[in-house]
C-alpha atoms as a PDB file:
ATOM      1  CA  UNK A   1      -8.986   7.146   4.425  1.00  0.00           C
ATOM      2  CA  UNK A   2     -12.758   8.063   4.550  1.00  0.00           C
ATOM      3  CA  UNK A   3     -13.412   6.374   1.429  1.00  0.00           C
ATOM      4  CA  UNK A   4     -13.003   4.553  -1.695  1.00  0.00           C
ATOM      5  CA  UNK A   5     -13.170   4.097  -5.308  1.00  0.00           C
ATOM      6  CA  UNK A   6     -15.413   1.445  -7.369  1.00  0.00           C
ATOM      7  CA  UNK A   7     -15.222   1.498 -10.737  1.00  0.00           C
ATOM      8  CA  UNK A   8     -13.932   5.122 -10.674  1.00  0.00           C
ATOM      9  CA  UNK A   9     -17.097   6.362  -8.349  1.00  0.00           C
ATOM     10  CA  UNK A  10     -16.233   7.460  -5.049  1.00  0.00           C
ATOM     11  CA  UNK A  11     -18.123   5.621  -2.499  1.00  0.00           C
ATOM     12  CA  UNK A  12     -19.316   7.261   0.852  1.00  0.00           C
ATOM     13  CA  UNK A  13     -17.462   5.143   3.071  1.00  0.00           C
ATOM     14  CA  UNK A  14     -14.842   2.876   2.850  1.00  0.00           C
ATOM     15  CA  UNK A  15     -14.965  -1.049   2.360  1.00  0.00           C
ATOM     16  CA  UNK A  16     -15.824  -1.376   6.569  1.00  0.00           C
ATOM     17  CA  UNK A  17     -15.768   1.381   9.551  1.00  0.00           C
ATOM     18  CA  UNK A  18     -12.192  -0.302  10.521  1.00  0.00           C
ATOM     19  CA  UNK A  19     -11.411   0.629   6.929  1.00  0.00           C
ATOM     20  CA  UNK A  20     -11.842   4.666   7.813  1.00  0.00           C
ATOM     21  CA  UNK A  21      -8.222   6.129   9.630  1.00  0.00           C
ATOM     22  CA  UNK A  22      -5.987   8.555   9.097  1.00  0.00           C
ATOM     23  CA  UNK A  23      -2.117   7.228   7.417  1.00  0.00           C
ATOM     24  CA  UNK A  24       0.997   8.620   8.048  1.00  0.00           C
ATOM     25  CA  UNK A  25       3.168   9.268   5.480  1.00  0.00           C
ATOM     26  CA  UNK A  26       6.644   9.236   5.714  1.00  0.00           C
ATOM     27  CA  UNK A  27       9.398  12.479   5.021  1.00  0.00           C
ATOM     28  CA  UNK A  28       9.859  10.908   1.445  1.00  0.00           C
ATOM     29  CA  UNK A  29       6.030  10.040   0.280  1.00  0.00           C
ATOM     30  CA  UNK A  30       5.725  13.858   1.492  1.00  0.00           C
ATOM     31  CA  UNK A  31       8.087  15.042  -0.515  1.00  0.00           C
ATOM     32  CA  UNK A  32       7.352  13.116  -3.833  1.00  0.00           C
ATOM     33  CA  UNK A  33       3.361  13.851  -3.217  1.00  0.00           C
ATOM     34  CA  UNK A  34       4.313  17.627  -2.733  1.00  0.00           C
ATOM     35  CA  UNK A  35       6.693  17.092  -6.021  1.00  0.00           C
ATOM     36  CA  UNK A  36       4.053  15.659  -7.811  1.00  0.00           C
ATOM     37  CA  UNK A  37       1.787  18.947  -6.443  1.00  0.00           C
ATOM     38  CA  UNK A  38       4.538  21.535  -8.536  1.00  0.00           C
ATOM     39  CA  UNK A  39       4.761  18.904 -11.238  1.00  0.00           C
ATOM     40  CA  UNK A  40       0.651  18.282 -12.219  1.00  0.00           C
ATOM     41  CA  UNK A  41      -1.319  20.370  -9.832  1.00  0.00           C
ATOM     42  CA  UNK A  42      -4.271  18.393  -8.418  1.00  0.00           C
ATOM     43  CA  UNK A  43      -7.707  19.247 -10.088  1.00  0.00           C
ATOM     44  CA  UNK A  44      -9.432  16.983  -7.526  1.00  0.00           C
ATOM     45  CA  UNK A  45      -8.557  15.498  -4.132  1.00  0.00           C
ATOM     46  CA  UNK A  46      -6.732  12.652  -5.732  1.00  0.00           C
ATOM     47  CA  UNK A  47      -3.072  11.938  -6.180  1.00  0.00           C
ATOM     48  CA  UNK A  48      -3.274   9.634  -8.801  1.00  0.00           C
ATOM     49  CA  UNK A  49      -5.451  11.096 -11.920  1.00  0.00           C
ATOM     50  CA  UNK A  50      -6.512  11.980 -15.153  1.00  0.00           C
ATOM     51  CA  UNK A  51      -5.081  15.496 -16.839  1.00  0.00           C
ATOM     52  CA  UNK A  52      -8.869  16.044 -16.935  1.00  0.00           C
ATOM     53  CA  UNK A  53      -8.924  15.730 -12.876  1.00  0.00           C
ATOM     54  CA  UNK A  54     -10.437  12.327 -12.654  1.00  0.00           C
ATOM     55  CA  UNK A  55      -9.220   9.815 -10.340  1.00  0.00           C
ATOM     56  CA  UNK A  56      -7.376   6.733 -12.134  1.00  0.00           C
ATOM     57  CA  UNK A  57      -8.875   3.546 -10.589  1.00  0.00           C
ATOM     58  CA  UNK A  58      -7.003   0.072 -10.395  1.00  0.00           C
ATOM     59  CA  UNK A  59      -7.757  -0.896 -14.071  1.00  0.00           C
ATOM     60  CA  UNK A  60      -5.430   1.619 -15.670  1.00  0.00           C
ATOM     61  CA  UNK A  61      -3.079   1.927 -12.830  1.00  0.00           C
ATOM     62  CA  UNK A  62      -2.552  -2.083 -13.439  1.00  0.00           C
ATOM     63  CA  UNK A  63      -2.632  -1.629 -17.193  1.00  0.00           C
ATOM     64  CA  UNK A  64       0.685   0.405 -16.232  1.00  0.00           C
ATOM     65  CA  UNK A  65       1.941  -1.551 -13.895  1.00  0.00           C
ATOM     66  CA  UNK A  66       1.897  -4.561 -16.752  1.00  0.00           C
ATOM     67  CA  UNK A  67       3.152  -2.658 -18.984  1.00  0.00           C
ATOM     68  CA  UNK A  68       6.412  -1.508 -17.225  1.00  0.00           C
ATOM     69  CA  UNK A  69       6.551  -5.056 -15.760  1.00  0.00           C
ATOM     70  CA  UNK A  70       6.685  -5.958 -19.608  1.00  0.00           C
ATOM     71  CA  UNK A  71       9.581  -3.610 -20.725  1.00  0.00           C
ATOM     72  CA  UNK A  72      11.490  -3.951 -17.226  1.00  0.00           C
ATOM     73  CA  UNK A  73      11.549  -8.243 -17.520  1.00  0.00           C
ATOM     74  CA  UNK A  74      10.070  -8.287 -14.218  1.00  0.00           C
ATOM     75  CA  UNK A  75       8.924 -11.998 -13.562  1.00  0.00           C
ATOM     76  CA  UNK A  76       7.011 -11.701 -10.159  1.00  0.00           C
ATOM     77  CA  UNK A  77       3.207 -10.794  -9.918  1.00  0.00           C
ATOM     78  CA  UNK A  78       2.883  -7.300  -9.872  1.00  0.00           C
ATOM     79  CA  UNK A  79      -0.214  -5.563  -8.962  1.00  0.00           C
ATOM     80  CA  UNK A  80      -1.587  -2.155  -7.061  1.00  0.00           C
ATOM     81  CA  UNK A  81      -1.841  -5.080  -4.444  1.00  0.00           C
ATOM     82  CA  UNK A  82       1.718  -6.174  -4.255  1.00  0.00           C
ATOM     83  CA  UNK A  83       2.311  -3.551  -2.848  1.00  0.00           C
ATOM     84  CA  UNK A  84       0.062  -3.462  -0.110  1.00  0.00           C
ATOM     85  CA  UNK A  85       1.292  -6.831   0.755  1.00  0.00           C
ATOM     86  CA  UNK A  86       5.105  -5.724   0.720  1.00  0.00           C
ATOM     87  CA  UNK A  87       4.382  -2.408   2.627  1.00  0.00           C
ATOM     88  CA  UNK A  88       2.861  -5.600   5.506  1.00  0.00           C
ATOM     89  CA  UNK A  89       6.010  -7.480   5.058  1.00  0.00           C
ATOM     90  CA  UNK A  90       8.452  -4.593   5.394  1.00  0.00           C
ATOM     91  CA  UNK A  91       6.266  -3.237   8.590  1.00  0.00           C
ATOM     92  CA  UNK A  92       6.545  -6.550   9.813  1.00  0.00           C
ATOM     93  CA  UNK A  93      10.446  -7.145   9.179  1.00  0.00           C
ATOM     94  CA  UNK A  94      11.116  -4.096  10.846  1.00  0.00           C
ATOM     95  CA  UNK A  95       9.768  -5.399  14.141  1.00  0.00           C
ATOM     96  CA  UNK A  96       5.911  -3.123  13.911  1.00  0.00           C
ATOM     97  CA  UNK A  97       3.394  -4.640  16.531  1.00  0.00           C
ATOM     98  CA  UNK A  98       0.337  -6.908  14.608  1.00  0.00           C
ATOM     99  CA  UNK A  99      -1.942  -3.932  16.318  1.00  0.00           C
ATOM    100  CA  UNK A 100      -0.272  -1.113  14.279  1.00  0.00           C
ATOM    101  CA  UNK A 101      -0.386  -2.655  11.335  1.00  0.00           C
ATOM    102  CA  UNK A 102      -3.821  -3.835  11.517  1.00  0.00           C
ATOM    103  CA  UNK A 103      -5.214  -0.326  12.372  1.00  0.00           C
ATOM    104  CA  UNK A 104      -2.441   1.012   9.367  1.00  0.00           C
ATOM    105  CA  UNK A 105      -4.110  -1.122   7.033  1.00  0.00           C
ATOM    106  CA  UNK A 106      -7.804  -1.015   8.050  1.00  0.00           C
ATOM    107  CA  UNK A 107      -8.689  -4.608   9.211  1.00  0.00           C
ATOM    108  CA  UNK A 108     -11.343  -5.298  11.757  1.00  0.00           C
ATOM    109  CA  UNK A 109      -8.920  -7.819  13.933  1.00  0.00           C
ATOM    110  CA  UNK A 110      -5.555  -9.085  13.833  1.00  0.00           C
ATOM    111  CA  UNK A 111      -6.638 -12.183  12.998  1.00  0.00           C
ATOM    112  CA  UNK A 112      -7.238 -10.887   9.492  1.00  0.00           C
ATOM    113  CA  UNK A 113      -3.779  -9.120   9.105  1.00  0.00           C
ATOM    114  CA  UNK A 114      -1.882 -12.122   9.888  1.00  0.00           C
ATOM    115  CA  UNK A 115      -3.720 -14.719   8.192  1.00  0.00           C
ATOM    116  CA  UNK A 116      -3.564 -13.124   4.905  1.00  0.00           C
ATOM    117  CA  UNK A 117      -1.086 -10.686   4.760  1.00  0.00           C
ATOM    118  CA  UNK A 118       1.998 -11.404   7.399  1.00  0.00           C
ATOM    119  CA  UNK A 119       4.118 -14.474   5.555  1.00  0.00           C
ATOM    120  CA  UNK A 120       7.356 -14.743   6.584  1.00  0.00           C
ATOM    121  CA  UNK A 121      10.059 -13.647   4.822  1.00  0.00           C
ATOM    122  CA  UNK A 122      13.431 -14.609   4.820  1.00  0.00           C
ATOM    123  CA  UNK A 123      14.516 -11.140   5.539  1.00  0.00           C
ATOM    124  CA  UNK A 124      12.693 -11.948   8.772  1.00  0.00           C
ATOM    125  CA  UNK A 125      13.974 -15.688   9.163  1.00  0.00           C
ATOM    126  CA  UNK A 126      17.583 -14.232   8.301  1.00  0.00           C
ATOM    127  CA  UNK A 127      17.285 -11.956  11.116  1.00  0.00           C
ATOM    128  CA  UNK A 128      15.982 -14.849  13.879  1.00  0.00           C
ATOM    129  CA  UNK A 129      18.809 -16.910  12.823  1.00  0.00           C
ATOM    130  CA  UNK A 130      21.271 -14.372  13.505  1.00  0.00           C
ATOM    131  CA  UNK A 131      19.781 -13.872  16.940  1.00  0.00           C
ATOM    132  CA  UNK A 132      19.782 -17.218  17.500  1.00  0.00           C
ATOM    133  CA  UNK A 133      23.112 -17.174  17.252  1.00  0.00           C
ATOM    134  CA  UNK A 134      23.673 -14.875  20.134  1.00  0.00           C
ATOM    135  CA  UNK A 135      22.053 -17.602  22.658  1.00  0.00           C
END
């Protein structure tokens, strides 16, 4: 990440220098990124955009995201957002150190990662009460 998007102009720099780092994606994000490569070839350096190669910025990618909340009777919020905060959760439920997912994420200090993003969830609280139950 060496950037970002405001109102569909790419900025210089991301939001804060903690905000610039490199992401790993996993063997299945590979896959459907190089999918979506044979599928609709890039005509920029963005994943997500236009057929006329500009990138799509939160406002339509929402406007999507309602919409297939809409038809799918989904009742939770739903937001590009979310699922930044459920890529934290999961990352958390599976036992990540606070340090890698603050530097995954691009927050300055912990602090910041846990206040806001790291609720427990009951995943999490299921998996402390079965431990418990090994004492």
């Amino acid at each position: 990440v060496n950037s970002t998007l405001v109102n569909g102009q790419k900025q210089a720099s991301p939001k804060t220098s903690s905000s610039r780092r490199d992401v790993t994606l996993n063997a299945r994000a590979q896959l459907i990124v190089k999918q979506e490569l044979i599928d609709h070839p890039f005509k920029s350096n963005f994943i997500f955009e236009s057929k006329q190669g500009h990138p799509l910025g939160n406002v339509v990618l929402n406007f999507w995201l309602r919409k297939a909340k809409s038809e799918l009777n989904i009742k939770k919020t739903l937001s590009l957002h979310t699922f930044r905060h459920t890529h934290i959760s999961k990352l958390a439920e599976l036992g990540v150190p606070l340090y890698l997912i603050q530097n995954r994420v691009g927050h300055k200090d912990a602090e910041t990662t846990k206040d806001i993003y790291l609720h427990v969830t009951k995943k999490a609280e299921q998996k402390l009460d079965s431990k418990l139950n090994l004492l």
